[in-house]
PDB file of N, CA and C in Angstrom:
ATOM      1  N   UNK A   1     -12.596  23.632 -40.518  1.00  0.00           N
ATOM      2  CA  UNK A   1     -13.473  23.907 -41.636  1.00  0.00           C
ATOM      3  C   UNK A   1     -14.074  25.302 -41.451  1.00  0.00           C
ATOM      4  N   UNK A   2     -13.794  26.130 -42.779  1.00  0.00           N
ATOM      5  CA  UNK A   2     -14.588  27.487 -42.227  1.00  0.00           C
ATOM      6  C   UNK A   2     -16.121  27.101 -42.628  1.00  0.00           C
ATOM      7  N   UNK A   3     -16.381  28.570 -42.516  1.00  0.00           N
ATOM      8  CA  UNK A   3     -18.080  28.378 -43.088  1.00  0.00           C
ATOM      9  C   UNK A   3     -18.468  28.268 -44.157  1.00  0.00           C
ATOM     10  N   UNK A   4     -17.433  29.030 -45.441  1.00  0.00           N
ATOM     11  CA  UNK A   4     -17.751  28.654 -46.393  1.00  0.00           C
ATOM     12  C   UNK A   4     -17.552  27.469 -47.434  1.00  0.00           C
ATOM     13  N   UNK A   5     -16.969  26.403 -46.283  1.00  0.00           N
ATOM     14  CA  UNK A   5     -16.750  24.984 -46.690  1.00  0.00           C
ATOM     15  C   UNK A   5     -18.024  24.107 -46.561  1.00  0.00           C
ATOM     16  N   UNK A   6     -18.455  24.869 -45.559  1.00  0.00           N
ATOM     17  CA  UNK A   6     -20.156  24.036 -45.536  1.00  0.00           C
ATOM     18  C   UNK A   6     -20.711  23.671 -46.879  1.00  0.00           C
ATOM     19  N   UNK A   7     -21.884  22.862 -47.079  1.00  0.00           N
ATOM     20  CA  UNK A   7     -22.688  23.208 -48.173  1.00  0.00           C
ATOM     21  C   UNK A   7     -23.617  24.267 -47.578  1.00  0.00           C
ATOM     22  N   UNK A   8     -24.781  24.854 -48.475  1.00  0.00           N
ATOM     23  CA  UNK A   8     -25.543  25.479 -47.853  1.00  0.00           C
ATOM     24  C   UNK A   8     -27.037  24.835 -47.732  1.00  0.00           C
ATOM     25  N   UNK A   9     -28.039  25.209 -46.723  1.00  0.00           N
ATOM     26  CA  UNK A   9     -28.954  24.493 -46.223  1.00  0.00           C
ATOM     27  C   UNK A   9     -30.309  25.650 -46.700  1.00  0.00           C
ATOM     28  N   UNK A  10     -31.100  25.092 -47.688  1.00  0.00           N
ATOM     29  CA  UNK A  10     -32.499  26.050 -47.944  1.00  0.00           C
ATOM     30  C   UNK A  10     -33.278  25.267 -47.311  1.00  0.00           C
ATOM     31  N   UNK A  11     -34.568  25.622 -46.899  1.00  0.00           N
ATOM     32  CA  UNK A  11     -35.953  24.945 -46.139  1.00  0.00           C
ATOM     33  C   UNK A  11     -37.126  25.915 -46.933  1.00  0.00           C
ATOM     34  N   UNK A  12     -38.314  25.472 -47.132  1.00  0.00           N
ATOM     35  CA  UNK A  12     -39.007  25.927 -46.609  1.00  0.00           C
ATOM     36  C   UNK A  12     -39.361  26.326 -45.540  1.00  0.00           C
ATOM     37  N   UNK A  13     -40.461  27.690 -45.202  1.00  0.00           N
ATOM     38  CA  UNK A  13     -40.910  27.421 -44.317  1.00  0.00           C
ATOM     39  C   UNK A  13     -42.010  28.259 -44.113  1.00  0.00           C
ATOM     40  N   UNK A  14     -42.723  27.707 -44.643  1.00  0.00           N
ATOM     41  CA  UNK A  14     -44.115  27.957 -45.107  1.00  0.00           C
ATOM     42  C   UNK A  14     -45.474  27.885 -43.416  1.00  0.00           C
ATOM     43  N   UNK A  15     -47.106  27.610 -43.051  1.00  0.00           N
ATOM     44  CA  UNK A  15     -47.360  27.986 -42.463  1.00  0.00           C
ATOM     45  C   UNK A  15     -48.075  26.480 -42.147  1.00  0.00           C
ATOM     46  N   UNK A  16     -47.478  25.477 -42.645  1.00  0.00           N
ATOM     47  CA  UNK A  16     -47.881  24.211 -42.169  1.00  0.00           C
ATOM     48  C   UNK A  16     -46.828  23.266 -41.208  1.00  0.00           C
ATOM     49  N   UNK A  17     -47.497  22.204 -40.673  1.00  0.00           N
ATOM     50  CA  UNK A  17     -46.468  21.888 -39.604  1.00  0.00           C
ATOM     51  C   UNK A  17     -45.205  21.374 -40.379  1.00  0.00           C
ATOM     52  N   UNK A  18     -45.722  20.616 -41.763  1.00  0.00           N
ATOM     53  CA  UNK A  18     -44.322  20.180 -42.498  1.00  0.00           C
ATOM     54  C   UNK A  18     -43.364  21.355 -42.664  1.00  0.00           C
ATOM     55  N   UNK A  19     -43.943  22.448 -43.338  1.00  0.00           N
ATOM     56  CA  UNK A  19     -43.048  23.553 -43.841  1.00  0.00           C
ATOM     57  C   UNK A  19     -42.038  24.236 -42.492  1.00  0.00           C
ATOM     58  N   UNK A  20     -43.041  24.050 -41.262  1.00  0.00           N
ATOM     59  CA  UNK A  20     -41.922  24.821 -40.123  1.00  0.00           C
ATOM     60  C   UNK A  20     -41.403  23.295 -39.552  1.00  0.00           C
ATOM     61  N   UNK A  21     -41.465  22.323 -40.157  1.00  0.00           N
ATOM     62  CA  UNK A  21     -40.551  21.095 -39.130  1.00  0.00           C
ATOM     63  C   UNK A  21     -39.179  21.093 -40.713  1.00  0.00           C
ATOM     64  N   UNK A  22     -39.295  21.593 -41.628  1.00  0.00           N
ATOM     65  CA  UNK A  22     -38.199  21.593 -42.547  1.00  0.00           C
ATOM     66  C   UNK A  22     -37.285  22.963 -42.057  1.00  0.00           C
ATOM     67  N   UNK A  23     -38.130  24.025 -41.435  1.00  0.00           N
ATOM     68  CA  UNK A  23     -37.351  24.973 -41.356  1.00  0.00           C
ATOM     69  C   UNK A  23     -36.270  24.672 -39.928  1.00  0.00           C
ATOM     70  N   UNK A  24     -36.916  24.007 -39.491  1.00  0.00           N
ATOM     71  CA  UNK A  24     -36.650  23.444 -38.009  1.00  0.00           C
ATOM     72  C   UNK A  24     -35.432  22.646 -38.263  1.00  0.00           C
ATOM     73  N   UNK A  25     -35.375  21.640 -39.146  1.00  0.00           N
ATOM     74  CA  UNK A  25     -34.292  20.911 -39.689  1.00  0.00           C
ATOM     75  C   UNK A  25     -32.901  21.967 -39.745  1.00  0.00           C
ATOM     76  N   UNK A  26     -33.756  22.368 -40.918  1.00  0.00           N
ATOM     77  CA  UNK A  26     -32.183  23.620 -41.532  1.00  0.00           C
ATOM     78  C   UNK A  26     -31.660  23.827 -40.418  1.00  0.00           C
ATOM     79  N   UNK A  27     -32.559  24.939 -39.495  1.00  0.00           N
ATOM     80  CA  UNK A  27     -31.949  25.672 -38.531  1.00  0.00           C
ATOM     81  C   UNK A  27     -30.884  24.448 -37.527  1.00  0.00           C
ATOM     82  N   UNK A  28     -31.227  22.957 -37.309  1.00  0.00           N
ATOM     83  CA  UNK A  28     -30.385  22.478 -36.728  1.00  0.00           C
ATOM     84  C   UNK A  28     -29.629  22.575 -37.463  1.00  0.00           C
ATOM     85  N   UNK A  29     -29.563  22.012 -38.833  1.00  0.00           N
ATOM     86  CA  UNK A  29     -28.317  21.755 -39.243  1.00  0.00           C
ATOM     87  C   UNK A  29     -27.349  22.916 -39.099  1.00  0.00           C
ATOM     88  N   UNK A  30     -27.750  24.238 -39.292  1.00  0.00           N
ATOM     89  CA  UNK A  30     -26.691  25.524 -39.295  1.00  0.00           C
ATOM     90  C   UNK A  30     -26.446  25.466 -37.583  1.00  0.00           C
ATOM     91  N   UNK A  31     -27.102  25.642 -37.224  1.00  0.00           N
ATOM     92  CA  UNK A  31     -26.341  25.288 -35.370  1.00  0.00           C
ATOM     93  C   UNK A  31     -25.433  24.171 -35.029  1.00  0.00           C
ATOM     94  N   UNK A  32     -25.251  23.306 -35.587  1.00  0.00           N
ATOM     95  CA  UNK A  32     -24.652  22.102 -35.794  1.00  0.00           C
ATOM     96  C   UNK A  32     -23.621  22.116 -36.686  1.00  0.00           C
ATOM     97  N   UNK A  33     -23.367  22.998 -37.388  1.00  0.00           N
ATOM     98  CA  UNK A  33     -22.738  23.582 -38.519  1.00  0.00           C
ATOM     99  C   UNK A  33     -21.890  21.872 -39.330  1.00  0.00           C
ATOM    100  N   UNK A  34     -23.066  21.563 -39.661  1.00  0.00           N
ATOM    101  CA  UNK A  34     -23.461  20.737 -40.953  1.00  0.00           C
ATOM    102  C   UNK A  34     -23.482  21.491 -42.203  1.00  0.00           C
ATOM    103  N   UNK A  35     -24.094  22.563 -42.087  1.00  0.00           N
ATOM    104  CA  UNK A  35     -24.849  23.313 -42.894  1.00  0.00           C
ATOM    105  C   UNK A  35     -24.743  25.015 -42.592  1.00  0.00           C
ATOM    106  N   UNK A  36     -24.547  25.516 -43.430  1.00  0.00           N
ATOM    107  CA  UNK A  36     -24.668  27.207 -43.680  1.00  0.00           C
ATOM    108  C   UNK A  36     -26.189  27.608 -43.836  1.00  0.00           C
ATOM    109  N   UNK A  37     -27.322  27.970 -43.335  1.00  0.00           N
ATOM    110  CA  UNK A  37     -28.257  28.187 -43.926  1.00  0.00           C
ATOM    111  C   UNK A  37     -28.882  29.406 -44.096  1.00  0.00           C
ATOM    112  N   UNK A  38     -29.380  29.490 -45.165  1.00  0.00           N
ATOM    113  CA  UNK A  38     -29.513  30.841 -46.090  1.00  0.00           C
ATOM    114  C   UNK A  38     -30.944  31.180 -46.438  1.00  0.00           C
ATOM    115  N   UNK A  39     -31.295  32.026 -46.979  1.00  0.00           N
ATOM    116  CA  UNK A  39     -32.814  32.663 -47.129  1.00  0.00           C
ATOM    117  C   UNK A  39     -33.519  32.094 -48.180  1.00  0.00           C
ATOM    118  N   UNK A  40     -34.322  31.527 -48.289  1.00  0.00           N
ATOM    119  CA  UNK A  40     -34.816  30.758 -49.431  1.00  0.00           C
ATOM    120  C   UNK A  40     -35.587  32.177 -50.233  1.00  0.00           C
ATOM    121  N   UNK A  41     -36.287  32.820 -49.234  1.00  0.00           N
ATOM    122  CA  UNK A  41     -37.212  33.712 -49.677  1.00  0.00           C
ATOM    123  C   UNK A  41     -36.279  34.505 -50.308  1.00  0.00           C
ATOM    124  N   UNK A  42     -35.295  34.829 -49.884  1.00  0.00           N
ATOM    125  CA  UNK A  42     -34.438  35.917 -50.347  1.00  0.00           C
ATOM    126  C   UNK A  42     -34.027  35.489 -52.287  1.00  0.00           C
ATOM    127  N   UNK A  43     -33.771  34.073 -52.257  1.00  0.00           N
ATOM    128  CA  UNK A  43     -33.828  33.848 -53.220  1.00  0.00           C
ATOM    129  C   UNK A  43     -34.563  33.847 -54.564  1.00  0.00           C
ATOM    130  N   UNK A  44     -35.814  33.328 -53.713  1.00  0.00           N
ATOM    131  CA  UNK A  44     -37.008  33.474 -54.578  1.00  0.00           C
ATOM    132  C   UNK A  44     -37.280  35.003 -55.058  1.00  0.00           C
ATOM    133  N   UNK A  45     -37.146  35.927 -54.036  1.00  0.00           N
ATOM    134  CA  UNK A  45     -37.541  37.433 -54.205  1.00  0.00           C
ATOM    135  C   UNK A  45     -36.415  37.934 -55.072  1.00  0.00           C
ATOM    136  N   UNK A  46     -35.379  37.479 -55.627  1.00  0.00           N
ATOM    137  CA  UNK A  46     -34.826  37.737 -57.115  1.00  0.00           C
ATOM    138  C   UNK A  46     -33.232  38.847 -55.723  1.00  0.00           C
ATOM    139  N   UNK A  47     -33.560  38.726 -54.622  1.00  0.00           N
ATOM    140  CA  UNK A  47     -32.534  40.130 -53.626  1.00  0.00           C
ATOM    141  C   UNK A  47     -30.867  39.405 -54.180  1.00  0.00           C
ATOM    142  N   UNK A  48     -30.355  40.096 -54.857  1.00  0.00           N
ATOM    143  CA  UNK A  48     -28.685  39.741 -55.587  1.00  0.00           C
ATOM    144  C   UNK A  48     -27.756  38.931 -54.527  1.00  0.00           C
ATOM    145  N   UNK A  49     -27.737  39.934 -53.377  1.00  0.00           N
ATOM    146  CA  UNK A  49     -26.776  39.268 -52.368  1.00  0.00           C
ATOM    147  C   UNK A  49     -27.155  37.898 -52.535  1.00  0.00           C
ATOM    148  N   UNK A  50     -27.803  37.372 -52.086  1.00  0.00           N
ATOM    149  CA  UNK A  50     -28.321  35.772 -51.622  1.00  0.00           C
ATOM    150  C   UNK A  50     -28.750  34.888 -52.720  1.00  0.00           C
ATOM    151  N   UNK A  51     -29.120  35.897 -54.092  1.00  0.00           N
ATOM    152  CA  UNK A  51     -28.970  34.824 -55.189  1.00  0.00           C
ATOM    153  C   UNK A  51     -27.624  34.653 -55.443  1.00  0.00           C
ATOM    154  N   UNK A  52     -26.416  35.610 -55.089  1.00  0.00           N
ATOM    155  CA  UNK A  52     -25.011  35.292 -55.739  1.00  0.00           C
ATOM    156  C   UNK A  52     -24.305  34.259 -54.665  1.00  0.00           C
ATOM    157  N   UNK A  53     -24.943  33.979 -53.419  1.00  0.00           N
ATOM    158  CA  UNK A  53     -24.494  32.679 -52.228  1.00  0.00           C
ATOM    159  C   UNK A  53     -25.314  31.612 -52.852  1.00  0.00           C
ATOM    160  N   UNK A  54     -26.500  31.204 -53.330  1.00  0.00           N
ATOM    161  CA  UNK A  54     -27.114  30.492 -54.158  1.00  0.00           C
ATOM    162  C   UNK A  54     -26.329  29.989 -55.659  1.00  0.00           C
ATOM    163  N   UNK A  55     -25.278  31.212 -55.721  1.00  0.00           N
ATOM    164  CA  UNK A  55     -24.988  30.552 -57.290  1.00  0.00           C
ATOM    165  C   UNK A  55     -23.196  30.704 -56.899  1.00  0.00           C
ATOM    166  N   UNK A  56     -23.201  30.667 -56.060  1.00  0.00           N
ATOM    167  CA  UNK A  56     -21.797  30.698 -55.178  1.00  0.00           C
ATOM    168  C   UNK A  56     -20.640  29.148 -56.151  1.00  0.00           C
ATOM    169  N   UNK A  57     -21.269  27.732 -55.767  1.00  0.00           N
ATOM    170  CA  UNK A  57     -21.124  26.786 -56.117  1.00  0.00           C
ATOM    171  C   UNK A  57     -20.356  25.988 -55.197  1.00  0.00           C
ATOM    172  N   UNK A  58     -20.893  26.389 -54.163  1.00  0.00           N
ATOM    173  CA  UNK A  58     -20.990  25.367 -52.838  1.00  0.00           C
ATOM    174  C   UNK A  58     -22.554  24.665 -52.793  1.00  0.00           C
ATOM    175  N   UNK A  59     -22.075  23.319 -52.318  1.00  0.00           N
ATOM    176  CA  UNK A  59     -22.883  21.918 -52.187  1.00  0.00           C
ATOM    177  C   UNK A  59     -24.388  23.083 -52.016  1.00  0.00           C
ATOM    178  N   UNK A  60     -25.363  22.271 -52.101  1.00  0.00           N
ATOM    179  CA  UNK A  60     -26.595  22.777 -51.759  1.00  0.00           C
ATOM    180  C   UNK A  60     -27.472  21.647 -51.010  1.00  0.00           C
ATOM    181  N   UNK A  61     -28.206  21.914 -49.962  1.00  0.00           N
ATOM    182  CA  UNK A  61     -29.328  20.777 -49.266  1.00  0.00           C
ATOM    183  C   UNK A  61     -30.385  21.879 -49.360  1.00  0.00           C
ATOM    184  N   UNK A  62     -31.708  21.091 -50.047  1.00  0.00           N
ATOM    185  CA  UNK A  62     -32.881  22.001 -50.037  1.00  0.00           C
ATOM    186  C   UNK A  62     -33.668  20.774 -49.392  1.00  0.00           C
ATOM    187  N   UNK A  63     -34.484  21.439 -48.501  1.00  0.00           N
ATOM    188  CA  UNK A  63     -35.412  20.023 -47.872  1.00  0.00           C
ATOM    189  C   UNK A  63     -36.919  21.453 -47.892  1.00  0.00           C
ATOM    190  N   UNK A  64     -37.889  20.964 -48.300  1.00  0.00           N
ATOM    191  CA  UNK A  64     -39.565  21.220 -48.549  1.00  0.00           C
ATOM    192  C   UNK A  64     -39.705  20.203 -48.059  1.00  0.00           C
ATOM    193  N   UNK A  65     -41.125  20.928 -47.404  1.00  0.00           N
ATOM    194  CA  UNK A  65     -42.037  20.658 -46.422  1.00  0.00           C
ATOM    195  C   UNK A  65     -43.052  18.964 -47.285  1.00  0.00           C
ATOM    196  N   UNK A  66     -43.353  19.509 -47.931  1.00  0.00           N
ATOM    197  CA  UNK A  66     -44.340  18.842 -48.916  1.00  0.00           C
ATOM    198  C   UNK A  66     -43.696  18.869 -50.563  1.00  0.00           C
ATOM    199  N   UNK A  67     -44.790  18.205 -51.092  1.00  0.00           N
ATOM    200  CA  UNK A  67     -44.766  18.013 -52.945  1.00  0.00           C
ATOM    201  C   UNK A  67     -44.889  18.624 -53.203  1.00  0.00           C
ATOM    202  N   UNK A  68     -45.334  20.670 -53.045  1.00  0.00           N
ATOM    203  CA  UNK A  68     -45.019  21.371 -54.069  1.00  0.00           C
ATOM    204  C   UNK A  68     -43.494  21.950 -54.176  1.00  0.00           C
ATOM    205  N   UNK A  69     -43.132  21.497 -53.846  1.00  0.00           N
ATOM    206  CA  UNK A  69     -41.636  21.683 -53.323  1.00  0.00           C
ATOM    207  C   UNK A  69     -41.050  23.125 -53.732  1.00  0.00           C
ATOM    208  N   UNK A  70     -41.283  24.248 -53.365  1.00  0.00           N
ATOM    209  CA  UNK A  70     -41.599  25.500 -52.963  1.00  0.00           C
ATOM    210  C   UNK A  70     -40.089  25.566 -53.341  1.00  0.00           C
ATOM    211  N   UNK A  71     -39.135  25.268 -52.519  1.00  0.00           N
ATOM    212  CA  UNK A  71     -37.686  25.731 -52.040  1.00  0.00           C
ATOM    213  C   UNK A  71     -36.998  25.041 -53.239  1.00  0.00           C
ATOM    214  N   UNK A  72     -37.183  23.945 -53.688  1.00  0.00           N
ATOM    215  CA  UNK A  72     -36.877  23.527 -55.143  1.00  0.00           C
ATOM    216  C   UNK A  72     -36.724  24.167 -56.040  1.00  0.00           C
ATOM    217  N   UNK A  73     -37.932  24.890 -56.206  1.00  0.00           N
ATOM    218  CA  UNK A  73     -38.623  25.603 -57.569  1.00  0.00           C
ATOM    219  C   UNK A  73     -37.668  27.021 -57.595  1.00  0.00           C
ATOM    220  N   UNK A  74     -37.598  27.523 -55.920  1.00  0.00           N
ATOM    221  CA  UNK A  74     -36.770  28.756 -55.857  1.00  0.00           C
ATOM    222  C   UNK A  74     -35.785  28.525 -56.434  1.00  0.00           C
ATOM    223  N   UNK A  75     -34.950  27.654 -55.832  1.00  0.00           N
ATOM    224  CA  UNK A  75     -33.453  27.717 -56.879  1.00  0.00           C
ATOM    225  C   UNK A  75     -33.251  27.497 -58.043  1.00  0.00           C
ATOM    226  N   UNK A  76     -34.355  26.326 -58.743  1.00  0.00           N
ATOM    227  CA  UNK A  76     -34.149  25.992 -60.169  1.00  0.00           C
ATOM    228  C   UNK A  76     -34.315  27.679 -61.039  1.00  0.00           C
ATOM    229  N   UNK A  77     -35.365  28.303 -60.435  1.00  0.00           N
ATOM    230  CA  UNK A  77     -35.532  29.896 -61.511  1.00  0.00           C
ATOM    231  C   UNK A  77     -34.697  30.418 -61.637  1.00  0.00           C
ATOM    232  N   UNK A  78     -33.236  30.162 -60.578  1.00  0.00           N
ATOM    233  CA  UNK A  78     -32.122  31.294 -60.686  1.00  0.00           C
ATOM    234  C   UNK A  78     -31.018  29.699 -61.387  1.00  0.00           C
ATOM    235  N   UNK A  79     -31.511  28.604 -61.976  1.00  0.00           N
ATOM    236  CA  UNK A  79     -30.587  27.365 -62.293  1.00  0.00           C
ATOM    237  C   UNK A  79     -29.678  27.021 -61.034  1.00  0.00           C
ATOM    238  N   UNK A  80     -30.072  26.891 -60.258  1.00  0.00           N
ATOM    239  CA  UNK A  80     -29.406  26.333 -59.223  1.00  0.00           C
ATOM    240  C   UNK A  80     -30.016  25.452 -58.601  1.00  0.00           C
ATOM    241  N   UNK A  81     -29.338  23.988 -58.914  1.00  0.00           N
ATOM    242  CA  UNK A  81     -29.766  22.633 -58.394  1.00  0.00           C
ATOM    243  C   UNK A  81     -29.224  21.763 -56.989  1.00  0.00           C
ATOM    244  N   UNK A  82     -30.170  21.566 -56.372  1.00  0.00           N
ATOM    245  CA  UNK A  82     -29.426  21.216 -55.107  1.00  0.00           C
ATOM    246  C   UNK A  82     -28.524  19.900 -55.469  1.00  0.00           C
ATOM    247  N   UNK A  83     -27.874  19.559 -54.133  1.00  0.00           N
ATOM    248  CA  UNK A  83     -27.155  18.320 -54.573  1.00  0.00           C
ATOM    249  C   UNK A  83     -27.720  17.265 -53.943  1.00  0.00           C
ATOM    250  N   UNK A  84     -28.668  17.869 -53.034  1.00  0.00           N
ATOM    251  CA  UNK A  84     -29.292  16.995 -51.988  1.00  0.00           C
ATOM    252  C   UNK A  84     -30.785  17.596 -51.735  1.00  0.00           C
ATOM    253  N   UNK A  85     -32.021  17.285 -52.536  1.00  0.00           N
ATOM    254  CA  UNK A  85     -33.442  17.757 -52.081  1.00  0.00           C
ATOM    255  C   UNK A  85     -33.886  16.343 -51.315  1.00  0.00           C
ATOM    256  N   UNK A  86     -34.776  16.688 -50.130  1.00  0.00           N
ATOM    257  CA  UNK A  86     -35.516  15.945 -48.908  1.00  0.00           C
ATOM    258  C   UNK A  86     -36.934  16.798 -49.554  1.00  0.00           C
ATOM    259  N   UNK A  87     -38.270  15.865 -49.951  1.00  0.00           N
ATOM    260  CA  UNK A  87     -39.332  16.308 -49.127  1.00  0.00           C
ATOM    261  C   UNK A  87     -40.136  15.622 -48.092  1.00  0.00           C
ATOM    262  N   UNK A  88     -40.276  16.406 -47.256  1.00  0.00           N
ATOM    263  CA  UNK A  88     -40.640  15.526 -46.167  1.00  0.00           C
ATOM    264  C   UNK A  88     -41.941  14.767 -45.680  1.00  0.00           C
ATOM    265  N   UNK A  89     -42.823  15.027 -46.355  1.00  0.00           N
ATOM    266  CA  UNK A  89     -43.787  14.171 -46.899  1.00  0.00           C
ATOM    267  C   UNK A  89     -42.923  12.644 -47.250  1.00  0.00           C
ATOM    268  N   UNK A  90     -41.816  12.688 -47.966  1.00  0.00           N
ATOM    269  CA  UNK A  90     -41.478  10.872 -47.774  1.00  0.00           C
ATOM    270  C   UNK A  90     -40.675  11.334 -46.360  1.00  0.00           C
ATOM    271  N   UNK A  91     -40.784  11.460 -45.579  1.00  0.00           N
ATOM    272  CA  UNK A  91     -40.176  11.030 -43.997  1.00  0.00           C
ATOM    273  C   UNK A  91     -41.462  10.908 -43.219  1.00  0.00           C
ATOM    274  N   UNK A  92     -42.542  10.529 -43.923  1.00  0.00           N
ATOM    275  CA  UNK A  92     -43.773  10.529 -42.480  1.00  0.00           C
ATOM    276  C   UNK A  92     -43.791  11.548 -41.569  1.00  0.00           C
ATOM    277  N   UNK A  93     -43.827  12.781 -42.436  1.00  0.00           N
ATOM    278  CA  UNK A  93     -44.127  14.252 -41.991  1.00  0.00           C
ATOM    279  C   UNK A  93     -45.427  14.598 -42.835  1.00  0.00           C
ATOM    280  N   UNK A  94     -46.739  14.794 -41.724  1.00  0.00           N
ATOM    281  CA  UNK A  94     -47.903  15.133 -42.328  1.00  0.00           C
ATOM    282  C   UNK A  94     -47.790  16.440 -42.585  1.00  0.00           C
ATOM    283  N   UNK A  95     -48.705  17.432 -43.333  1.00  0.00           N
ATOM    284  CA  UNK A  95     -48.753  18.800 -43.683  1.00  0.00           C
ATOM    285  C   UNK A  95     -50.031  19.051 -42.850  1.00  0.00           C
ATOM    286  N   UNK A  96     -49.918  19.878 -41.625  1.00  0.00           N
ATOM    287  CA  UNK A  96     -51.108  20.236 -41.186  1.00  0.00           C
ATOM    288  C   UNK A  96     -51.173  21.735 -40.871  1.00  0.00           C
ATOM    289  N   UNK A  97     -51.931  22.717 -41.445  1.00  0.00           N
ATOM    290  CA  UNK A  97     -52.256  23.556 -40.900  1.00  0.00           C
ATOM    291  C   UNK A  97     -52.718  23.877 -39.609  1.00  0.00           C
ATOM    292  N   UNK A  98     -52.141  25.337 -39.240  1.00  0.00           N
ATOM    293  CA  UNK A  98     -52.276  25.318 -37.922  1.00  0.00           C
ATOM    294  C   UNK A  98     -52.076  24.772 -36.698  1.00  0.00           C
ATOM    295  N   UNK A  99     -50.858  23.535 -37.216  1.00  0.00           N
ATOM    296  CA  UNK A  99     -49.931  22.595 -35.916  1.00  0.00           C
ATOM    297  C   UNK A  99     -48.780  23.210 -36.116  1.00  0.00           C
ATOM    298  N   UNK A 100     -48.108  22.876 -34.979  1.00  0.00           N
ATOM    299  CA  UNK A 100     -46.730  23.188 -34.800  1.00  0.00           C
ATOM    300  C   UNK A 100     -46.053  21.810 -34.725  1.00  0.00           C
ATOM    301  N   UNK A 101     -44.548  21.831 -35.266  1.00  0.00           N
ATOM    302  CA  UNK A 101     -43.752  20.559 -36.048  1.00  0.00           C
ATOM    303  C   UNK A 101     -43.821  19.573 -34.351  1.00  0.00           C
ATOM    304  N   UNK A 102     -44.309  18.493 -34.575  1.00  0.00           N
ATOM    305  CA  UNK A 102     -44.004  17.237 -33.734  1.00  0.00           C
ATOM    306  C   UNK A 102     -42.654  16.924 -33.838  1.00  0.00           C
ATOM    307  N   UNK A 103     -41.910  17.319 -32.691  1.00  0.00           N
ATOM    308  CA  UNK A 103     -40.858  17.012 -32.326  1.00  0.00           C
ATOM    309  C   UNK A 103     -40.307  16.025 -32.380  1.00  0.00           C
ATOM    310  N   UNK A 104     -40.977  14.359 -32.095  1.00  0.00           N
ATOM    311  CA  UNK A 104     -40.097  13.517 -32.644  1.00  0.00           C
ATOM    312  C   UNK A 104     -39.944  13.506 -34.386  1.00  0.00           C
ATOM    313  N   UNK A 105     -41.017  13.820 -34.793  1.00  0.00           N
ATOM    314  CA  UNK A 105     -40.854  13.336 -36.484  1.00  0.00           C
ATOM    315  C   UNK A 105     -39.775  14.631 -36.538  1.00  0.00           C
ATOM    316  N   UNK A 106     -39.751  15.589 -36.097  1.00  0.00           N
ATOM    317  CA  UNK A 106     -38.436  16.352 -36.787  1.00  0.00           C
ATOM    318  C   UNK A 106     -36.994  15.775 -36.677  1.00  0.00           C
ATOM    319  N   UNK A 107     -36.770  15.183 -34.870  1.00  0.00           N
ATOM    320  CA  UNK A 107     -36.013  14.195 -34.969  1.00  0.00           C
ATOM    321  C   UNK A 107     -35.786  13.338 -35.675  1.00  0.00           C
ATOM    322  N   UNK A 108     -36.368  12.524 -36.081  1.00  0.00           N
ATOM    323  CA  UNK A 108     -36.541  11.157 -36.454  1.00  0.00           C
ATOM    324  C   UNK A 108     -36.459  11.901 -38.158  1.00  0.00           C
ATOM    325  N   UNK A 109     -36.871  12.586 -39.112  1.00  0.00           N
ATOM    326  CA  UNK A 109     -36.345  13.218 -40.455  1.00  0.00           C
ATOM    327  C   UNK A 109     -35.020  13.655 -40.359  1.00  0.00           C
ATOM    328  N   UNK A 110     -34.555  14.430 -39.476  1.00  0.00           N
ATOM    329  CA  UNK A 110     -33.213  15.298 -39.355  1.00  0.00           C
ATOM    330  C   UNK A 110     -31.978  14.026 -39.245  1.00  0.00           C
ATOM    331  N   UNK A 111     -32.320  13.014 -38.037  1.00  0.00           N
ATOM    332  CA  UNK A 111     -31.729  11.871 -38.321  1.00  0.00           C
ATOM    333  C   UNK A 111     -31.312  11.297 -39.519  1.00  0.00           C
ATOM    334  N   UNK A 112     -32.347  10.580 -40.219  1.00  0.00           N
ATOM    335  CA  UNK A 112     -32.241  10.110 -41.201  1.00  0.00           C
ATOM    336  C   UNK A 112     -31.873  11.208 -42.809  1.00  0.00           C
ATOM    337  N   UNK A 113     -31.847  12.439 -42.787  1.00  0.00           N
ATOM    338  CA  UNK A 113     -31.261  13.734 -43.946  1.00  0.00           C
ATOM    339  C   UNK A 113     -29.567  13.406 -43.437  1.00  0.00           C
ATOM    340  N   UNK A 114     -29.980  13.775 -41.909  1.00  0.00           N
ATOM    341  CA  UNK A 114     -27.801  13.785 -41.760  1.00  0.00           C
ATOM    342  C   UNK A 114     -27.635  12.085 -42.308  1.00  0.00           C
ATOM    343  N   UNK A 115     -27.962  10.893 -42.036  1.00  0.00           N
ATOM    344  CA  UNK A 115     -27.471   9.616 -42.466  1.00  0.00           C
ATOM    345  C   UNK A 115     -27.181   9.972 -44.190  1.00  0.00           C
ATOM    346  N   UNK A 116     -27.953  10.091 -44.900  1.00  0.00           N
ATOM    347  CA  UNK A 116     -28.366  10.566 -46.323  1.00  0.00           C
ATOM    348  C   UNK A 116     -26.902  11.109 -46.901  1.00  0.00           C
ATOM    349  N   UNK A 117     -27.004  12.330 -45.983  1.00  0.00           N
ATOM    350  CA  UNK A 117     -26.101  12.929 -46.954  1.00  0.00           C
ATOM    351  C   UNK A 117     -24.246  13.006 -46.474  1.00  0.00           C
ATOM    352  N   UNK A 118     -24.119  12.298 -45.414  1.00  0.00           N
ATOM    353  CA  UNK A 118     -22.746  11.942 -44.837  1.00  0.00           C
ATOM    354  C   UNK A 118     -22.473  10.705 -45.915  1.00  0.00           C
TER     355      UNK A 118
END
């Protein structure tokens, strides 16, 4: 499988423990190469390269931290719908400022996203 057979993997990753335990996710999944993962911000910030891998039309996994679902919203402005959104608020991932992501709940979400979407 090359890389661009992957789907691709957006996160937030914003300055709460949810937002960096989603970014935490992605990043496994692209090390794990589950997943291609790509710049959300880049997207949002309108930068061509990374909106035209966004509108590529390979699979998409967007997982946000929380309910404003940040990384959602990025792709819908350029019409690009994931095939697979996680927020992690439903995985019993609290949003806390100024923590860093609790390692089992990132486990224990990342687990249950790969069950999800295999």
């Amino acid at each position: 499988m090359t890389k661009t057979d992957l789907p691709i993997v957006y996160s937030c990753s914003g300055c709460s423990s949810a937002a960096q335990t989603a970014n935490c996710i992605a990043i496994k999944m692209d090390r794990e190469k589950v997943a291609e993962m790509s710049c959300i911000a880049g997207v949002g910030g309108d930068v061509k390269p990374l909106v035209q891998t966004a509108k590529s039309g390979r699979e998409i996994i967007a997982i946000d931290g929380c309910p404003l679902e940040c990384c959602k919203h990025s792709l819908v402005r350029h019409d690009v719908h994931a095939k697979h959104h996680f927020v992690l608020s439903n995985f019993d991932v609290p949003k806390k400022n100024g923590v860093d992501p609790d390692p089992v709940l990132t486990m224990n979400a990342y687990i249950q996203i790969i069950e999800y979407i295999r």
